[in-house]
Protein backbone atom coordinates (compact mmCIF):
# COMPACT_ATOMS: atom_id res chain seq x y z
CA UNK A 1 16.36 -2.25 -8.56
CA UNK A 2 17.70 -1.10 -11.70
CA UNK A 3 15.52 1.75 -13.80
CA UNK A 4 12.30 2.54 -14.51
CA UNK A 5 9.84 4.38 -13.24
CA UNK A 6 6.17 3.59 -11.71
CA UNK A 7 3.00 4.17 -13.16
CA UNK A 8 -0.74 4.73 -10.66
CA UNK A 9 -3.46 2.67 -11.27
CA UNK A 10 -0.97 -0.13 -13.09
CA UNK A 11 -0.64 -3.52 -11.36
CA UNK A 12 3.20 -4.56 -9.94
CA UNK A 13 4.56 -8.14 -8.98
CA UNK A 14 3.68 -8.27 -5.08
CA UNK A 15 7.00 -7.62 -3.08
CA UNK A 16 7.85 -4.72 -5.61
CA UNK A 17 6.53 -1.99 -2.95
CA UNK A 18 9.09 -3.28 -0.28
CA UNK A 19 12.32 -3.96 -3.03
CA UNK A 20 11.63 0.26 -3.22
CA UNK A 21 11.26 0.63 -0.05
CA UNK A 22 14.43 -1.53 1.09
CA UNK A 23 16.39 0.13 -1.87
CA UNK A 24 15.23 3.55 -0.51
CA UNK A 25 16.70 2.59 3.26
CA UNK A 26 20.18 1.16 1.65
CA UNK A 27 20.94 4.71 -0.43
CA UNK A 28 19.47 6.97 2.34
CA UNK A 29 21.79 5.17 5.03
CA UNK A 30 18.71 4.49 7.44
CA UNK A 31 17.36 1.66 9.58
CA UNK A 32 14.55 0.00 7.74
CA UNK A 33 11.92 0.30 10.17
CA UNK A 34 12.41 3.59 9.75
CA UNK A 35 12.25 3.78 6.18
CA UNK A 36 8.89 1.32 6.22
CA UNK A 37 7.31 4.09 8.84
CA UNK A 38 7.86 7.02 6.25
CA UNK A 39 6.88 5.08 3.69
CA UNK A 40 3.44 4.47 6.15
CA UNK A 41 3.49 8.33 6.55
CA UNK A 42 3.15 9.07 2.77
CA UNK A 43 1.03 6.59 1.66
CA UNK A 44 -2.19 7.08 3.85
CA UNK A 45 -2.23 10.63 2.56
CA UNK A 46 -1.44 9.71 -1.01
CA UNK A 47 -4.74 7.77 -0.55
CA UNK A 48 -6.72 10.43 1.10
CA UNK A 49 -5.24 12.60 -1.67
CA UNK A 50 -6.09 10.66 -4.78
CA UNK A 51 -9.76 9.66 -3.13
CA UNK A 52 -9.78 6.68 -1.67
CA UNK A 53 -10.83 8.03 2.14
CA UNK A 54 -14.34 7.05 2.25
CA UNK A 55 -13.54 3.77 1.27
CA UNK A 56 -10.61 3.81 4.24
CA UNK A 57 -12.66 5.29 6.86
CA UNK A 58 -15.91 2.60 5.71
CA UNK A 59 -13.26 -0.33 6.97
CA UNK A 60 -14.03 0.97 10.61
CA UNK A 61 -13.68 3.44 13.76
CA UNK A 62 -10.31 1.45 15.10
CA UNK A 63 -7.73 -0.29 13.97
CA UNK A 64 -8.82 -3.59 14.79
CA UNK A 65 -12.06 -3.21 12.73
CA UNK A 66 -9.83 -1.42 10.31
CA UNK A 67 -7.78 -4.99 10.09
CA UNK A 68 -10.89 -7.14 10.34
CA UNK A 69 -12.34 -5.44 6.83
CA UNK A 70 -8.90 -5.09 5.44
CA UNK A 71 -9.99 -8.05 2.80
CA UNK A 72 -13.21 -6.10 1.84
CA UNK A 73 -11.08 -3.51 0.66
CA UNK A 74 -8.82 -5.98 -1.43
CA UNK A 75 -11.74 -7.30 -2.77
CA UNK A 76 -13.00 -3.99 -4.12
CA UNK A 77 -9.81 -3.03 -5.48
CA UNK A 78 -9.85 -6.74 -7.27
CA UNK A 79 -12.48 -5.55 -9.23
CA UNK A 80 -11.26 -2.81 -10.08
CA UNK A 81 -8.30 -3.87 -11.17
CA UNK A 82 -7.97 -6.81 -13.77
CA UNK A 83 -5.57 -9.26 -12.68
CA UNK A 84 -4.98 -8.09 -8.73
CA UNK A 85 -4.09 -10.59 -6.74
CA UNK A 86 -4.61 -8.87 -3.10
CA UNK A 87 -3.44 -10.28 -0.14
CA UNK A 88 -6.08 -11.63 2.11
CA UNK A 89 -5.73 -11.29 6.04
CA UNK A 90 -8.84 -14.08 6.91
């Protein structure tokens, strides 16, 4: 990845999040499981942190009801954000 920087709330082309996250494993020199768990670690509390933990803990009580409303949550976010194309999980 060459440059830039990234924006919040601005829409990127889908495999963008793990080119920074492979790119972040390559100069740090570690495994890329490991890199993909960190990234994991920050990014839950970056959404408790910029408000989105009611609509997390709405999804369910345990991770498999978590997974099963995964796509509800996509489909919020999809209209709240022009143009997202959210993975589904169905």
């Amino acid at each position: 990845m060459k440059g830039g920087s990234f924006l919040m709330h601005r829409l990127y082309p889908e495999g963008e999040t793990l080119k920074l996250v492979v790119t972040t494993a390559e100069v740090a020199g570690i495994p890329l499981e490991d890199a993909l768990e960190a990234f994991g670690g920050h990014f839950v509390p970056f959404c408790l942190q910029e408000g989105y933990g009611n609509i997390l803990r709405v999804l369910g009580g345990s991770l498999k009801d978590f997974l099963n409303n995964l796509d509800n949550l996509h489909d919020h976010l999809e209209n709240q954000y022009a143009g997202m194309d959210a993975p589904s999980f169905r």
